[in-house]
C-alpha atoms as a PDB file:
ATOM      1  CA  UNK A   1      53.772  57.530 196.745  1.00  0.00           C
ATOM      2  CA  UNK A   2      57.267  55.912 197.876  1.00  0.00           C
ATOM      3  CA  UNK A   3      57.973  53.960 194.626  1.00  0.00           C
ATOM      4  CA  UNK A   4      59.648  56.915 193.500  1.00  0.00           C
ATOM      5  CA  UNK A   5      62.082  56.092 196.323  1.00  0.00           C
ATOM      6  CA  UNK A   6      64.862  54.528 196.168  1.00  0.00           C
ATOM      7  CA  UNK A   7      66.205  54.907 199.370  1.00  0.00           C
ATOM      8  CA  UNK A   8      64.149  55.519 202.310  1.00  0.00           C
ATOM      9  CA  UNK A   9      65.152  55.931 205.951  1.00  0.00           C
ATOM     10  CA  UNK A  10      62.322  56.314 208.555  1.00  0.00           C
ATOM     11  CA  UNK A  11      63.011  57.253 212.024  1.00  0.00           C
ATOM     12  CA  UNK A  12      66.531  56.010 212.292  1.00  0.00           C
ATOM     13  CA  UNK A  13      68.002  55.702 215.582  1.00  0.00           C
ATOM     14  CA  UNK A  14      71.799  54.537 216.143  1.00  0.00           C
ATOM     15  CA  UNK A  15      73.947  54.160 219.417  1.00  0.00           C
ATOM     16  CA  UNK A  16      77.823  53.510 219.982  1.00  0.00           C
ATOM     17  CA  UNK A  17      77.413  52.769 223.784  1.00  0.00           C
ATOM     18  CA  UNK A  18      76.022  55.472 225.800  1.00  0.00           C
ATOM     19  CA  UNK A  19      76.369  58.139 222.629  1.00  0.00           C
ATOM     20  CA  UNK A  20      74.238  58.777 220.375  1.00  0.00           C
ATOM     21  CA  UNK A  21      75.048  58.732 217.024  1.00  0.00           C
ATOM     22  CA  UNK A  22      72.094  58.887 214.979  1.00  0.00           C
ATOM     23  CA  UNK A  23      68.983  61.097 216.117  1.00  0.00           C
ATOM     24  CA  UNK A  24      65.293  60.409 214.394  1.00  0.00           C
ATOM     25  CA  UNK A  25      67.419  60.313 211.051  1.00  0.00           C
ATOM     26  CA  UNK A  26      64.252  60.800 208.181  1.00  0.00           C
ATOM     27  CA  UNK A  27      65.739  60.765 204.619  1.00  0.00           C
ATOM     28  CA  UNK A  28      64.149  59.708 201.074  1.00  0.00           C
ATOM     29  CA  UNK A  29      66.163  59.927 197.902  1.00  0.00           C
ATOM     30  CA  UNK A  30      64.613  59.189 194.532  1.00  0.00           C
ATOM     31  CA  UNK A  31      66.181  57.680 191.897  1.00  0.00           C
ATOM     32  CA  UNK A  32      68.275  59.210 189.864  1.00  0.00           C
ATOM     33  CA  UNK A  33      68.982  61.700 192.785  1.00  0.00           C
ATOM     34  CA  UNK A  34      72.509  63.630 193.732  1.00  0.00           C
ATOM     35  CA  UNK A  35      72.637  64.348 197.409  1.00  0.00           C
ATOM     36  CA  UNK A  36      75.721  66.169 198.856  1.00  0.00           C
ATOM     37  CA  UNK A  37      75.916  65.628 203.245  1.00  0.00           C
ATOM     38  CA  UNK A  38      77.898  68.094 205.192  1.00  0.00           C
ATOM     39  CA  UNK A  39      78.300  68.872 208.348  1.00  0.00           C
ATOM     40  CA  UNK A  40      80.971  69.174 210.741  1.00  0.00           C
ATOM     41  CA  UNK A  41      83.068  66.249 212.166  1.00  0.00           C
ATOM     42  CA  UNK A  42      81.489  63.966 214.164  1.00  0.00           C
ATOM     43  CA  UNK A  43      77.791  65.204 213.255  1.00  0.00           C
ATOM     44  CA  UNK A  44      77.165  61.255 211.848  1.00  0.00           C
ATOM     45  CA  UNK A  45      77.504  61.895 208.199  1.00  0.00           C
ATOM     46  CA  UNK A  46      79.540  58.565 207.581  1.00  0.00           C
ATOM     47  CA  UNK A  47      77.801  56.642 210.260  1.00  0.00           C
ATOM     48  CA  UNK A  48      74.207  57.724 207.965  1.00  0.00           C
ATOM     49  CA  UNK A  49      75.629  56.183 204.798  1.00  0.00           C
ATOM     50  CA  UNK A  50      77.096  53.132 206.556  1.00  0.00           C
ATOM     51  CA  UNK A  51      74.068  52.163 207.459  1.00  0.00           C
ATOM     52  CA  UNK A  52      72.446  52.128 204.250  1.00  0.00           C
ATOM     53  CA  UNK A  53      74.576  49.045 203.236  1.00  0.00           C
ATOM     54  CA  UNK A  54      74.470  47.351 207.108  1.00  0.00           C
ATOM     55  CA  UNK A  55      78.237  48.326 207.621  1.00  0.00           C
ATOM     56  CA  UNK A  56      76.646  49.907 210.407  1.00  0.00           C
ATOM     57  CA  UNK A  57      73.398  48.317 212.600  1.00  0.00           C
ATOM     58  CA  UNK A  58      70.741  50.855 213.329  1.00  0.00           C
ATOM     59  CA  UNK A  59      69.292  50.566 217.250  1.00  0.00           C
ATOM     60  CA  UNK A  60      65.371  51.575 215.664  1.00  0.00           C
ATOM     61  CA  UNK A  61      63.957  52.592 212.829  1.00  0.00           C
ATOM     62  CA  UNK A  62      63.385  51.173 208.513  1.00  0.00           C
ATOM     63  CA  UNK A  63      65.847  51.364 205.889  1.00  0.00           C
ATOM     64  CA  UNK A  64      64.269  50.619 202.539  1.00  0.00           C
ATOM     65  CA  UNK A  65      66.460  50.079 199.221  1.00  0.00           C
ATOM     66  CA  UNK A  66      64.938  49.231 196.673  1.00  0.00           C
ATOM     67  CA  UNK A  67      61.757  48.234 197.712  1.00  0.00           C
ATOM     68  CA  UNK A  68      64.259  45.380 200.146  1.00  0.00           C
ATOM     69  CA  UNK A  69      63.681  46.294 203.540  1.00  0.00           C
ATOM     70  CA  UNK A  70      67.250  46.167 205.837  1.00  0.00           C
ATOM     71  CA  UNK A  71      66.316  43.837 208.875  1.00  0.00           C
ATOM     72  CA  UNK A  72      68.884  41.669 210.288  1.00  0.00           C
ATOM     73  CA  UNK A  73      68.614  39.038 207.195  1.00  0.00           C
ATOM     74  CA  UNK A  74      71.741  38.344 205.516  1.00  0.00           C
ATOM     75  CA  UNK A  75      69.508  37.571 202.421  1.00  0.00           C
ATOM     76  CA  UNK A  76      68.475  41.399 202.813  1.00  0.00           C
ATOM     77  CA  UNK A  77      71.576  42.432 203.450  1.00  0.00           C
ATOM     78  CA  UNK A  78      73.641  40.831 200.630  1.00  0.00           C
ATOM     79  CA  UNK A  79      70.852  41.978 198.061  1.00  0.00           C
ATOM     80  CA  UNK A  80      71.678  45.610 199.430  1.00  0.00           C
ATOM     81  CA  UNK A  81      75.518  45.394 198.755  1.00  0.00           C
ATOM     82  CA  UNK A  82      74.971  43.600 195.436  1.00  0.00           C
ATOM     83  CA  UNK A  83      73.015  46.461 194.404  1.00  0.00           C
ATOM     84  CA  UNK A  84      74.782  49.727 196.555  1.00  0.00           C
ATOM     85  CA  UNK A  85      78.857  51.067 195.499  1.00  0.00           C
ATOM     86  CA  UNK A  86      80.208  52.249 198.057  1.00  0.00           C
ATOM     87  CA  UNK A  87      83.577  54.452 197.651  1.00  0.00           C
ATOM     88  CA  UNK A  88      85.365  55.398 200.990  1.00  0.00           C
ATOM     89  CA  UNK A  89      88.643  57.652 202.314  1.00  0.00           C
ATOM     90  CA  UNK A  90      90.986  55.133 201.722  1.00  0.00           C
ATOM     91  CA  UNK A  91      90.887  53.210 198.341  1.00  0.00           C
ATOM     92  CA  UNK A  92      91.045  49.640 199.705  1.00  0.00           C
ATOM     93  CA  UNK A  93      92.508  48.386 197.059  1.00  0.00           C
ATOM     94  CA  UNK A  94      93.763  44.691 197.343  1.00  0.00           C
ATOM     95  CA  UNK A  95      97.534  45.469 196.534  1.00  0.00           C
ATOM     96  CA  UNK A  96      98.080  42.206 195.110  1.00  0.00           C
ATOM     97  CA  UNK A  97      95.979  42.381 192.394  1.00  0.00           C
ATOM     98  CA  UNK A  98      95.826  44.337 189.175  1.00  0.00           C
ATOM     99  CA  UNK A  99      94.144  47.140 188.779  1.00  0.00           C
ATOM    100  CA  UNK A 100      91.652  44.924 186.432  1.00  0.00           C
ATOM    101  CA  UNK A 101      91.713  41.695 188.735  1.00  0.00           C
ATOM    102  CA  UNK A 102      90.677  44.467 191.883  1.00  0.00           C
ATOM    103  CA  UNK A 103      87.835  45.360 189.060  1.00  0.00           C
ATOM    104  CA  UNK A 104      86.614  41.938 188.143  1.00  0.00           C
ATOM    105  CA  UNK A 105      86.650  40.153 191.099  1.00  0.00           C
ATOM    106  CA  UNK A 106      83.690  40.855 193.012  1.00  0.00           C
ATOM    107  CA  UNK A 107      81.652  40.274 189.627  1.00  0.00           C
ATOM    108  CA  UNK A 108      82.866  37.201 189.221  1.00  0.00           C
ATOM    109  CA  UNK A 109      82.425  35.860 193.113  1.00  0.00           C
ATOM    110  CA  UNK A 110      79.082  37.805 193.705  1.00  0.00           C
ATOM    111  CA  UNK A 111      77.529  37.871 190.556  1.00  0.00           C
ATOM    112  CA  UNK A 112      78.473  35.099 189.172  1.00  0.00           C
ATOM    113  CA  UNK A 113      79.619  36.227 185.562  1.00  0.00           C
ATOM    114  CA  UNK A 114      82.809  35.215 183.376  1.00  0.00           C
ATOM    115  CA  UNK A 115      86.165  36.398 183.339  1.00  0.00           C
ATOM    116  CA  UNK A 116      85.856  37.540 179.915  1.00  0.00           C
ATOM    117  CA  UNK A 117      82.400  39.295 180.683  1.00  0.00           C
ATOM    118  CA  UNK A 118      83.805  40.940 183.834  1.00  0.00           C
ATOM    119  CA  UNK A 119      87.304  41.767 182.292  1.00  0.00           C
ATOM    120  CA  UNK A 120      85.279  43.370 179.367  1.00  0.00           C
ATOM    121  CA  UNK A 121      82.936  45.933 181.937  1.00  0.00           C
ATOM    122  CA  UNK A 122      85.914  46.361 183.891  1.00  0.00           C
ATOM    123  CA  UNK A 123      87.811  47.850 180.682  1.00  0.00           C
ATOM    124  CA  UNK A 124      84.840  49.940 180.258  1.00  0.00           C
ATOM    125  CA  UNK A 125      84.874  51.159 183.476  1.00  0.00           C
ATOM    126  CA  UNK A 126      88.522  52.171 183.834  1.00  0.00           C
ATOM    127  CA  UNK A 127      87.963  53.706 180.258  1.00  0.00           C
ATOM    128  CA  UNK A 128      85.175  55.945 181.461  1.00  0.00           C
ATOM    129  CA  UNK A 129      87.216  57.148 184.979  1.00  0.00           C
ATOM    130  CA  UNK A 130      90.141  57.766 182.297  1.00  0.00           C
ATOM    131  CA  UNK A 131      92.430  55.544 183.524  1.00  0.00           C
ATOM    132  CA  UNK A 132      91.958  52.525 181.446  1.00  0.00           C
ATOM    133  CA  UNK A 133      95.566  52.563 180.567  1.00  0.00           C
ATOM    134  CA  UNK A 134      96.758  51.811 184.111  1.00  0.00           C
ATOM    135  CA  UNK A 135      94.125  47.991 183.842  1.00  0.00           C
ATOM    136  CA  UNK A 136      97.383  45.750 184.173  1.00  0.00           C
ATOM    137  CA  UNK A 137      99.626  47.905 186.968  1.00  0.00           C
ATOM    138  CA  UNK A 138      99.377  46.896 190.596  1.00  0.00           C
ATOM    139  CA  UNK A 139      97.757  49.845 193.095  1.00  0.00           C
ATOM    140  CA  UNK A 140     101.292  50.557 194.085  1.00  0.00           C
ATOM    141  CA  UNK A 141     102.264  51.947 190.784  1.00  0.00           C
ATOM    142  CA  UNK A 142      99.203  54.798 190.555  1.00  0.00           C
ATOM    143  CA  UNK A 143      99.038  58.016 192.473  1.00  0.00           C
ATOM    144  CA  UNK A 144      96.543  58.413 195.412  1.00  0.00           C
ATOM    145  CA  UNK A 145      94.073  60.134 192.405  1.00  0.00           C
ATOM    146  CA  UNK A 146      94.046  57.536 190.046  1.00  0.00           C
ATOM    147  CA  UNK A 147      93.768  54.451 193.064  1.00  0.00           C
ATOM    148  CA  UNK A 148      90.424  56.460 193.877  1.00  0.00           C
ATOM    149  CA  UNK A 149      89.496  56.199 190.133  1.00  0.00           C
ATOM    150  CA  UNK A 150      90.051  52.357 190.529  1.00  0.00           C
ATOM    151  CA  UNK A 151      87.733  52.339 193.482  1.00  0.00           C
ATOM    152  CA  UNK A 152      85.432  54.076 192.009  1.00  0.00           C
ATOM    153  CA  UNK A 153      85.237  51.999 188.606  1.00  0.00           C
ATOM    154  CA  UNK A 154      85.500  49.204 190.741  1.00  0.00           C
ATOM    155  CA  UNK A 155      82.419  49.712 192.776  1.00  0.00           C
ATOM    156  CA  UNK A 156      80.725  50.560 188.942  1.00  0.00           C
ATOM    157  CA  UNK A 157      81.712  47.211 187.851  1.00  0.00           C
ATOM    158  CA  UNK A 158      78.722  45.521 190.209  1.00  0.00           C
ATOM    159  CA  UNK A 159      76.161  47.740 188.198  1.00  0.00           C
ATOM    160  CA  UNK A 160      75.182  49.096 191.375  1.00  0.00           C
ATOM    161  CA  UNK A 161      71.959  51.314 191.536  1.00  0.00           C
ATOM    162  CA  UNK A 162      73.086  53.766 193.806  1.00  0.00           C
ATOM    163  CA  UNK A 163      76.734  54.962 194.813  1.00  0.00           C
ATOM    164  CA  UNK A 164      77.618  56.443 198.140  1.00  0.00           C
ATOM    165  CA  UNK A 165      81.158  58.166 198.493  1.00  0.00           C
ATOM    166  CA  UNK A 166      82.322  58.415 202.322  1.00  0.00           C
ATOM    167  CA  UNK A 167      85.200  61.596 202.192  1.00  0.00           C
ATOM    168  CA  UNK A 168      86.313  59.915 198.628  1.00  0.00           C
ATOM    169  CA  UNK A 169      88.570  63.158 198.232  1.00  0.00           C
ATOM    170  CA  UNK A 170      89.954  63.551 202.013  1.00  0.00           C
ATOM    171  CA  UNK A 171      93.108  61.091 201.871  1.00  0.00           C
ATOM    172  CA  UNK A 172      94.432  62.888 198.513  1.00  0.00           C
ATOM    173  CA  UNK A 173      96.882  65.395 197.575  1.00  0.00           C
ATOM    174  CA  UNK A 174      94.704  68.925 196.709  1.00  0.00           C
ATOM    175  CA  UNK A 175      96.007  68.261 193.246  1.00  0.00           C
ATOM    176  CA  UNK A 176      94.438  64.926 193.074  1.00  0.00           C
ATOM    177  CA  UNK A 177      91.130  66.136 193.980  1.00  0.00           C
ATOM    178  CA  UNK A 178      90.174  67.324 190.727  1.00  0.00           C
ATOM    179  CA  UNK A 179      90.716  64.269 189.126  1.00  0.00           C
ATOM    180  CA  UNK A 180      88.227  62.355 191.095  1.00  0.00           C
ATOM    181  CA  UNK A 181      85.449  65.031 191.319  1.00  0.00           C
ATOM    182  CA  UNK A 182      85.471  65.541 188.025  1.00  0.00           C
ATOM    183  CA  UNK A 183      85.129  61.578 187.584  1.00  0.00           C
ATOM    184  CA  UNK A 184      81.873  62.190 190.417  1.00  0.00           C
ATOM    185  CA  UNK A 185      80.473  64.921 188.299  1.00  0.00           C
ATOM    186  CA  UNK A 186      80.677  62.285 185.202  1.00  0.00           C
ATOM    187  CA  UNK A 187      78.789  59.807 187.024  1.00  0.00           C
ATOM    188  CA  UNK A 188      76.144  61.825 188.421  1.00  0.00           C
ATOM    189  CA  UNK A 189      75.709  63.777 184.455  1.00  0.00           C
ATOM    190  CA  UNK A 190      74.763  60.394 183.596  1.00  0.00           C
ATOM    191  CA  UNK A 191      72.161  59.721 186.114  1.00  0.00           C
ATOM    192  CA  UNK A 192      73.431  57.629 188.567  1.00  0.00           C
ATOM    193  CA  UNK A 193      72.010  58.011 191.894  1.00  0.00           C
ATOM    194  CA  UNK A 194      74.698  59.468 194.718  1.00  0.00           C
ATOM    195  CA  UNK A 195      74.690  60.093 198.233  1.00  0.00           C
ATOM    196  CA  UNK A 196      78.164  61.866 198.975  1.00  0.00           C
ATOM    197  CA  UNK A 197      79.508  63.052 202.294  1.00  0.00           C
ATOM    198  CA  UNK A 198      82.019  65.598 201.379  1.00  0.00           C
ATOM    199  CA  UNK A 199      83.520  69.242 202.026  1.00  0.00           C
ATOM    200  CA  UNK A 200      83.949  69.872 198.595  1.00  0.00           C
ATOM    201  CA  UNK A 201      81.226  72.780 198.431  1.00  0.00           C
ATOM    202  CA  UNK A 202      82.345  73.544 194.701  1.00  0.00           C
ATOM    203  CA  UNK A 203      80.806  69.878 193.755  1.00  0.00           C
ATOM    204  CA  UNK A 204      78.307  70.513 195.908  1.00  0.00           C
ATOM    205  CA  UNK A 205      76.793  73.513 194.305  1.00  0.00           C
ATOM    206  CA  UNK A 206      77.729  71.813 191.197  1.00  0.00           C
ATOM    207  CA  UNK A 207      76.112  68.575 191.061  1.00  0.00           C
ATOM    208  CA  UNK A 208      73.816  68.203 194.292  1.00  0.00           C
ATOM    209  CA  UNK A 209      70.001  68.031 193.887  1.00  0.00           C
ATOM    210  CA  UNK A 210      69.446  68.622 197.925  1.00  0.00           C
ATOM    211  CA  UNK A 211      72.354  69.649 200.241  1.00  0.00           C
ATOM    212  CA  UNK A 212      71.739  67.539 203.794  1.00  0.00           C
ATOM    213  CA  UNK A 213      73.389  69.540 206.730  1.00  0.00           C
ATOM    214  CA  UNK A 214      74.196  67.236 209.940  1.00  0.00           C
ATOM    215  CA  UNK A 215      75.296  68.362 213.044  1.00  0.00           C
ATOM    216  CA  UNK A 216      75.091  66.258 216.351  1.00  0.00           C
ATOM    217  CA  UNK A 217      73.443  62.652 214.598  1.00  0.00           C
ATOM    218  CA  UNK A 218      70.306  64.841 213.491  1.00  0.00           C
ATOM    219  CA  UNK A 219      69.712  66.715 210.218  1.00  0.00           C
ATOM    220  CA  UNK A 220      69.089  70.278 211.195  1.00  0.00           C
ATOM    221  CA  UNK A 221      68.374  71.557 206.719  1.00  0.00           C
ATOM    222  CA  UNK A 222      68.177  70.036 204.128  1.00  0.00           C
ATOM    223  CA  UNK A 223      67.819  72.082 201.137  1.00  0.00           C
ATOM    224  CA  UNK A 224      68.560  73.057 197.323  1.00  0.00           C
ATOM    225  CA  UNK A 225      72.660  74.364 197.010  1.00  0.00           C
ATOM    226  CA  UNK A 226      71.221  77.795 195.776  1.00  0.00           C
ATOM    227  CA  UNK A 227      69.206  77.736 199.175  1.00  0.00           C
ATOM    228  CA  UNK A 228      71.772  76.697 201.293  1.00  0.00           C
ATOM    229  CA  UNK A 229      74.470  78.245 200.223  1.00  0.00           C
ATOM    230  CA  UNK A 230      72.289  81.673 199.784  1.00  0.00           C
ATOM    231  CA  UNK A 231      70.288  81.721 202.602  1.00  0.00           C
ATOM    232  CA  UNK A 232      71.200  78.986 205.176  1.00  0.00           C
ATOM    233  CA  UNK A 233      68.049  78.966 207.608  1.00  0.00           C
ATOM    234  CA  UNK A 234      69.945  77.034 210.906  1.00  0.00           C
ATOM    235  CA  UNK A 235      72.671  78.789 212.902  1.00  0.00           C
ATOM    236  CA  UNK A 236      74.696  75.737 212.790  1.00  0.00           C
ATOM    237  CA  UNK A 237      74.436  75.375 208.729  1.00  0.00           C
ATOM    238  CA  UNK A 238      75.577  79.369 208.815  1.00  0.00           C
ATOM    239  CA  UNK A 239      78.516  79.086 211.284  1.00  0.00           C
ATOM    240  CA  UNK A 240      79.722  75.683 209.508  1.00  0.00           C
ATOM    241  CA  UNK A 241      79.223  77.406 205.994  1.00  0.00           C
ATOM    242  CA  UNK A 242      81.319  80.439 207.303  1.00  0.00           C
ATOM    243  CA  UNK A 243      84.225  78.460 208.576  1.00  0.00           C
ATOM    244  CA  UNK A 244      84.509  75.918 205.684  1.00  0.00           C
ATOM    245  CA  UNK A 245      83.679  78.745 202.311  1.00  0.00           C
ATOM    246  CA  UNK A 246      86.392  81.434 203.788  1.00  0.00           C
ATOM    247  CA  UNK A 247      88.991  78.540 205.028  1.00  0.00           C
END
């Protein structure tokens, strides 16, 4: 049965030039499902998630969300984003805007709802990342922590079915981190389906369904955190798990 699906990528091929970035990629995530990818640099773990939203064109191979298949359609396409947050590295932010106007904008344009509808979500949003307080200061004002909090609510304020963070904690301060994993860990206590690449192996263990481990555009395991972390069954996943748990 693949209803149970909610994303589904079948044998998923993607070139930059003459390298090869994405090998036979075969991944299905169910709703409701928290998967953590690691892997070391360069092993394709953004390049996976970028495609799922057609930031990234795939050479061969499906990409199902949602029961709408990803061809080259922009109808396809723009039904994908509508429906998929994506959170990245750096917090892209519009610094001209307000915290709430960054929040209520893409709502408005794409969805089509009112400023007071929007501007009411938004609130909600900002309330739930804690930072509700900060709706009328300009990116500028906030901390690197609390500008990924704005992303984050920002990408909630489409209603999106799935989320997918690219490195969300990687551009921050370690004592910033916190702060934004422990607004992840919120999300995905409340359901909401989550593909993250991240070296946060704490969050990992903590919140991740399956653990995906990439290395080279292919993934080598894929397994529960108590397996992976426990018993790690490829070479690569044990030499990447030693250098990264006694950093």
């Amino acid at each position: 049965m693949t209803e149970d699906y909610l994303i589904r990528m079948e044998n998923v091929e993607k070139w930059y030039g003459a390298f090869h970035a994405l090998k036979n990629v075969n991944l299905n995530v169910r709703r409701g499902e928290k998967i953590v990818l690691c892997g070391p640099s360069g092993s394709g773990k953004s390049t996976l998630i970028r495609c799922i939203n057609h930031l990234e064109t795939i050479k061969s191979g499906t990409i199902v969300v949602d029961g709408t298949k990803l061809d080259d359609g922009q109808k396809a396409i723009d039904a994908v984003r509508r429906e998929v947050g994506m959170v990245f590295q750096q917090f892209n932010l519009f610094p001209h805007m307000t915290v709430l106007e960054n929040c209520t904008l893409a709502p408005m344009r794409v969805r089509g709802i009112s400023k007071a509808e929007a501007e009411a979500t938004a609130r909600k949003y900002l309330d739930r990342v804690r930072i509700g307080n900060q709706a009328d200061k300009y990116p500028a004002q906030l901390s690197g922590g609390q500008q990924q909090r704005v992303a984050i609510a920002r990408a909630l304020c489409m209603e999106p079915i799935a989320m997918l963070f690219d490195e969300p904690t990687s551009a921050l301060d370690p004592e910033m981190v916190k702060e934004v994993l422990d607004t992840m860990v919120g999300l995905a206590r409340d359901g909401m389906t989550m593909i993250c690449v991240t070296h946060e192996m704490g969050f990992a263990r903590q919140v991740a369904d399956r653990v995906i481990f990439m290395a080279d555009g292919e993934i080598l395991e894929e397994n529960t955190p108590e397996e992976f972390f426990h018993a790690p069954r490829h070479e690569r996943a044990r030499n990447f798990l030693g250098e990264i748990l006694h950093h």
